[in-house]
Protein backbone atom coordinates (compact mmCIF):
# COMPACT_ATOMS: atom_id res chain seq x y z
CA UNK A 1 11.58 8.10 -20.65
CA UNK A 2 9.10 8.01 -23.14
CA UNK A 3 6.16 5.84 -24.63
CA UNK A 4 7.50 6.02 -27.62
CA UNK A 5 11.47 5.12 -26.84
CA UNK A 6 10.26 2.66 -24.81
CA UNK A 7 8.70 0.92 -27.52
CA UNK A 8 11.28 1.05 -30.14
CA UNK A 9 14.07 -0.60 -27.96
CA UNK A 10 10.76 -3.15 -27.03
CA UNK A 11 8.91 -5.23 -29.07
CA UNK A 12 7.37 -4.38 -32.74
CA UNK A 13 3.82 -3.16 -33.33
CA UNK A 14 1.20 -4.89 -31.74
CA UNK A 15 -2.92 -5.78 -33.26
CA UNK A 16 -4.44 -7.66 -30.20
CA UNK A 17 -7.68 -6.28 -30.36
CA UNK A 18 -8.97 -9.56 -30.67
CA UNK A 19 -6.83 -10.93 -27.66
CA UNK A 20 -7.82 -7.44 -25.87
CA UNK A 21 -11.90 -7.85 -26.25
CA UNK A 22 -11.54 -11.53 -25.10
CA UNK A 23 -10.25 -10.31 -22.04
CA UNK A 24 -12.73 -7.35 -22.23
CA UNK A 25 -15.88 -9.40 -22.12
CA UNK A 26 -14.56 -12.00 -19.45
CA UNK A 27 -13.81 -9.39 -16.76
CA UNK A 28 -17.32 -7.64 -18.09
CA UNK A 29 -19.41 -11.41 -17.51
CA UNK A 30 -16.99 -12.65 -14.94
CA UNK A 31 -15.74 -9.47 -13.11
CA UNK A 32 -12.43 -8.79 -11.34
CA UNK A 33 -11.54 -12.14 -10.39
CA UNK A 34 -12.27 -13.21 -14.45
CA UNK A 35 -8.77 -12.29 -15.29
CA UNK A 36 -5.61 -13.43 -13.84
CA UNK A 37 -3.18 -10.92 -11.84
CA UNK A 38 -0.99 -10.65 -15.23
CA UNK A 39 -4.40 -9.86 -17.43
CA UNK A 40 -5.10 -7.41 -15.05
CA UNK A 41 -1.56 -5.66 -15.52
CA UNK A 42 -1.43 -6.81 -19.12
CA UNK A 43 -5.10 -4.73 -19.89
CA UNK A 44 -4.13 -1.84 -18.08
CA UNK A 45 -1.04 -0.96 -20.05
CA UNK A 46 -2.34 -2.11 -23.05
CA UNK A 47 -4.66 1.57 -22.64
CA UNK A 48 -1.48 3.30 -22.13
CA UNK A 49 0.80 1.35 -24.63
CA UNK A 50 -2.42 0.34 -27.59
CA UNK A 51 0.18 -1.27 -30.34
CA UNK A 52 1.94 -3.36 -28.13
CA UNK A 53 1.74 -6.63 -27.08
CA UNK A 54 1.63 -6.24 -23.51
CA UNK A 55 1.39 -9.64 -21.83
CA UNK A 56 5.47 -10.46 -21.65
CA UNK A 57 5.87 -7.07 -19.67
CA UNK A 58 2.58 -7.36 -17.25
CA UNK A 59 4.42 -11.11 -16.22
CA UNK A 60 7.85 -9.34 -16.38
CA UNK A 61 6.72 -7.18 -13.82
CA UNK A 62 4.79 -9.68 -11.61
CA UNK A 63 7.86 -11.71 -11.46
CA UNK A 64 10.32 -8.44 -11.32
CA UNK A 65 7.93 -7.24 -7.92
CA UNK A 66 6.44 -10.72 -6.16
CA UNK A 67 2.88 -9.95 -7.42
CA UNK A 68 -0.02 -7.72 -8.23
CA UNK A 69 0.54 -5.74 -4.76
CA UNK A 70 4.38 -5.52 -5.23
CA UNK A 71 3.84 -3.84 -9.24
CA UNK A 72 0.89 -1.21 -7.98
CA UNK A 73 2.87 -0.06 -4.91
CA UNK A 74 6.51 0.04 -6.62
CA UNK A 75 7.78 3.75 -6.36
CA UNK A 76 7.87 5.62 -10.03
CA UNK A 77 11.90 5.28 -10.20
CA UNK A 78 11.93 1.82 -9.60
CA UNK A 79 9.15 1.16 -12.22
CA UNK A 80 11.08 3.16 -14.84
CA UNK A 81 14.41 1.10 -14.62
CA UNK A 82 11.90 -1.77 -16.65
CA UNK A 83 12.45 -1.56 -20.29
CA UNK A 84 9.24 -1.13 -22.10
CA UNK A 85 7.49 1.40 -19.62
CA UNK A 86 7.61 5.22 -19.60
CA UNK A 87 5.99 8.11 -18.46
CA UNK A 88 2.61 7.54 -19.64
CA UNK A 89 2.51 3.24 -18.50
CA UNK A 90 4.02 4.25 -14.81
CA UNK A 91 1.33 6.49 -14.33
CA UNK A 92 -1.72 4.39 -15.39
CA UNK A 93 -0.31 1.76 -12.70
CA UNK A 94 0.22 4.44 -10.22
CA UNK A 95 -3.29 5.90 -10.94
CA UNK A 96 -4.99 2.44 -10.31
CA UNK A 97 -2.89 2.06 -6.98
CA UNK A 98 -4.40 5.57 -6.09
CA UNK A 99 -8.02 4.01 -7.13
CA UNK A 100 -7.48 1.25 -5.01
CA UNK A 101 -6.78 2.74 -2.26
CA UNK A 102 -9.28 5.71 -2.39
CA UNK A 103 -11.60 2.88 -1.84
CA UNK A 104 -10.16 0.88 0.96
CA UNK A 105 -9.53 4.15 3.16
CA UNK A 106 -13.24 5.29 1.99
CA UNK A 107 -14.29 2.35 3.50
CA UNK A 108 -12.25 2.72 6.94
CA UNK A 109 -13.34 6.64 7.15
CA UNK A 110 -17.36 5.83 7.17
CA UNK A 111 -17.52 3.90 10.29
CA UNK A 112 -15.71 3.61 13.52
CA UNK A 113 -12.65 2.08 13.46
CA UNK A 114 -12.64 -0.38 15.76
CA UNK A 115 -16.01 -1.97 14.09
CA UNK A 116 -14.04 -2.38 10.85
CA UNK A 117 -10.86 -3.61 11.53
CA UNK A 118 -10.91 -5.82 8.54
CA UNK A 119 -11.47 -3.04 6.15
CA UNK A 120 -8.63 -0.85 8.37
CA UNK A 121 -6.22 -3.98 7.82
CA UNK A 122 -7.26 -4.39 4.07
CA UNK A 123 -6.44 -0.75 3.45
CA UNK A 124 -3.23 -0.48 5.09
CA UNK A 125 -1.55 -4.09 3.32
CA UNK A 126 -2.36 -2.26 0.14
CA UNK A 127 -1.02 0.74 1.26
CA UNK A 128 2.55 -0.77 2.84
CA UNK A 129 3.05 -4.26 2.72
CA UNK A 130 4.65 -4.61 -0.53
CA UNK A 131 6.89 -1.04 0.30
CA UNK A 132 10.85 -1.32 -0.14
CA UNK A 133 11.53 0.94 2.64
CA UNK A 134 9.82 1.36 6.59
CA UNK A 135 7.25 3.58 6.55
CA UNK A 136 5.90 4.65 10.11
CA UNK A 137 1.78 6.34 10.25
CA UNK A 138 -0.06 7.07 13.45
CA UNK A 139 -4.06 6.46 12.93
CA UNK A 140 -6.10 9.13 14.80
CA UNK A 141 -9.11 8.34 16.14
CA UNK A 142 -11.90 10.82 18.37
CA UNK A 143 -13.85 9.82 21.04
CA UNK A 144 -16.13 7.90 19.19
CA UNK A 145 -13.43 5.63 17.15
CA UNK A 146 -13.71 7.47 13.77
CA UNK A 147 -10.65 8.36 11.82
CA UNK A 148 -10.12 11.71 12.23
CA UNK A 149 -6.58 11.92 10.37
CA UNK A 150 -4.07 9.26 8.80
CA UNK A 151 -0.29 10.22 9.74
CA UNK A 152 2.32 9.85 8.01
CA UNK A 153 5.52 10.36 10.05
CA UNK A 154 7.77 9.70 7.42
CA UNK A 155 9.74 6.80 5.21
CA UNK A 156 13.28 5.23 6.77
CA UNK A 157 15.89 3.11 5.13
CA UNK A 158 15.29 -1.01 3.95
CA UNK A 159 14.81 -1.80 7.56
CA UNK A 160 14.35 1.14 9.81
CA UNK A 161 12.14 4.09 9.84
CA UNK A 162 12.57 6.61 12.83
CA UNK A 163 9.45 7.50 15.07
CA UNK A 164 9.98 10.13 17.52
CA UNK A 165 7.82 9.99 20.82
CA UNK A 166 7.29 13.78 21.41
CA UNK A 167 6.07 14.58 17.99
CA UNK A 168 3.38 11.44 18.47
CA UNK A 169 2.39 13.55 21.58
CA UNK A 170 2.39 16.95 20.04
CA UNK A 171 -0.03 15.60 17.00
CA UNK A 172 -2.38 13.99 19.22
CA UNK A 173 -2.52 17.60 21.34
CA UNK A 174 -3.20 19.23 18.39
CA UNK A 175 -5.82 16.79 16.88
CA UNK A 176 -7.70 16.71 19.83
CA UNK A 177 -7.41 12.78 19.85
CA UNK A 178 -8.75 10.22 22.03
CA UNK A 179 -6.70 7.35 21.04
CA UNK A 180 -4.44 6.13 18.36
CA UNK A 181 -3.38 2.93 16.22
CA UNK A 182 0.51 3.32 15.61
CA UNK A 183 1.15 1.28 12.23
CA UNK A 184 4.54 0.12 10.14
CA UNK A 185 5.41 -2.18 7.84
CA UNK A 186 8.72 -4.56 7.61
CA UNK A 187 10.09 -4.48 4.21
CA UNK A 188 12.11 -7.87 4.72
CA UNK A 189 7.76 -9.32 4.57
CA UNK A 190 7.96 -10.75 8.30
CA UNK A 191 5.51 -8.69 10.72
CA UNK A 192 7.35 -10.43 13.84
CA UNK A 193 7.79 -7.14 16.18
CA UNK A 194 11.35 -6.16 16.85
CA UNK A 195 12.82 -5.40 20.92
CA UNK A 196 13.02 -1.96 18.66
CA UNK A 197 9.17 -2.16 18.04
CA UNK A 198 8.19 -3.60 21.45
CA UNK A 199 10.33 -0.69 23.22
CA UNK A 200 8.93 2.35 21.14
CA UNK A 201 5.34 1.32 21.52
CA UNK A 202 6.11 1.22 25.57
CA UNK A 203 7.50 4.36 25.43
CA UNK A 204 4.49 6.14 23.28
CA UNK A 205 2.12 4.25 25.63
CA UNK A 206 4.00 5.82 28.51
CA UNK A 207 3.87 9.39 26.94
CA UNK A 208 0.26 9.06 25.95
CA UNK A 209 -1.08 8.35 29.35
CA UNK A 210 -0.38 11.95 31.12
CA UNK A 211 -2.83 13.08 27.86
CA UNK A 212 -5.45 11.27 28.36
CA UNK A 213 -4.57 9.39 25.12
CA UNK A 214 -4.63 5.42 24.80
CA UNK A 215 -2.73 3.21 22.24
CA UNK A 216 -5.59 0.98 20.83
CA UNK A 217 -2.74 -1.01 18.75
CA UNK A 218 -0.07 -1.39 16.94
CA UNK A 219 -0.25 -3.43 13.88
CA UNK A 220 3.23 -4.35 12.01
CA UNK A 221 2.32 -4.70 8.01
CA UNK A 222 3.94 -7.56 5.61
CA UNK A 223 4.46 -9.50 3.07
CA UNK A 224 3.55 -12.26 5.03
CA UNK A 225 1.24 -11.26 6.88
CA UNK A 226 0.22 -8.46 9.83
CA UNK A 227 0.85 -8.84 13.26
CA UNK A 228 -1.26 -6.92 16.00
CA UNK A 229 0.61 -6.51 19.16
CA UNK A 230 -2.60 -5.97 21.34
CA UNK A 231 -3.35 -9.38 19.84
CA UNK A 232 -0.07 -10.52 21.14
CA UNK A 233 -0.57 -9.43 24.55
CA UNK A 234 2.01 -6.76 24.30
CA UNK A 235 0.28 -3.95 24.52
């Protein structure tokens, strides 16, 4: 779908310059937390779509996806069932998600892991919590707790993604790692672990051990939250 089709089933031409510098200057004197999460939305398609009033969509899509989180991390089919945006709108939001989270993983690579477990957990509820379907990752880290490669082991369905033991053990053989942080996230926002969760970790713990290779965590990302099931006394 197109800019241009989208806007002529949409709304007529839009001149909000004026609207469009107010919002300019505030986030220039106030920075990022001058605008709302809509402004934010609503400026950044108004540089994709320039003669449209944008507002009505950016809230459309807050609502549509539960927030600012839920809109950036939105897969590119889901984001082009919304009338209004097209090729060109999608990927401005997509390439600000990217930004994001160039800058949140930059931040976990540069020092050991375990020393910034904030900026670890900040990256990875960008990343996943807001994702319609389970993804599983397996953090690698060497013997001195840096990240030496970021997993992903693949997508499931709305509440499942498969995680297969012997391929956990085969990557960490071939990494050379020392340890690992398992991660997924639970689409239905609730990071409770599942028997399902509580059983696989045991199992990869289990596998691990004959290696040489600990299980540091495993953190379960949502909505609501993250849960860490060392934290828990599970692991």
């Amino acid at each position: 779908m197109s800019e241009g089709r989208s806007q002529s089933k949409s709304a007529p031409a839009h001149d909000g310059a004026g609207h469009r510098a107010r919002l300019r200057q505030r986030l220039a004197e106030g920075g990022p937390d001058a605008l709302l999460d809509h402004e934010l939305i609503e400026y950044l398609l108004a540089l994709a779509i320039p003669r449209r009033d944008t507002k009505p969509l950016a809230k459309q899509l807050i609502a549509r996806f539960g927030g600012i989180g839920g809109v950036l991390t939105a897969d590119w089919d889901a984001l082009a069932q919304i009338d209004g945006l097209g090729d060109t709108s999608i990927a401005a939001l997509k390439i600000a998600q990217a930004a994001a989270l160039r800058l949140l993983k930059g931040e976990v690579a540069q020092r050991p892991v375990l020393s910034s477990w904030q900026a670890l957990l900040d990256y990875l509820r960008a990343d996943m919590a807001h994702l319609p379907v389970e993804r599983v990752r397996v953090l690698h880290l060497n013997a001195r707790n840096m990240l030496i490669r970021d997993d992903h082991m693949g997508d499931g369905s709305i509440d499942q993604a498969a995680i297969y033991v012997r391929e956990v053990a085969k990557r960490t053989v071939e990494l050379g790692s020392a340890s690992v942080i398992l991660v997924h996230n639970h689409p239905s926002g609730s990071p409770e672990p599942s028997r399902q969760d509580i059983a696989i970790t045991r199992q990869i713990i289990e596998a691990l051990k004959p290696l040489g290779v600990s299980v540091h965590d495993h953190l379960i990302m949502g909505t609501e939250g993250h849960h860490s099931m060392r934290g828990m006394g599970m692991i």
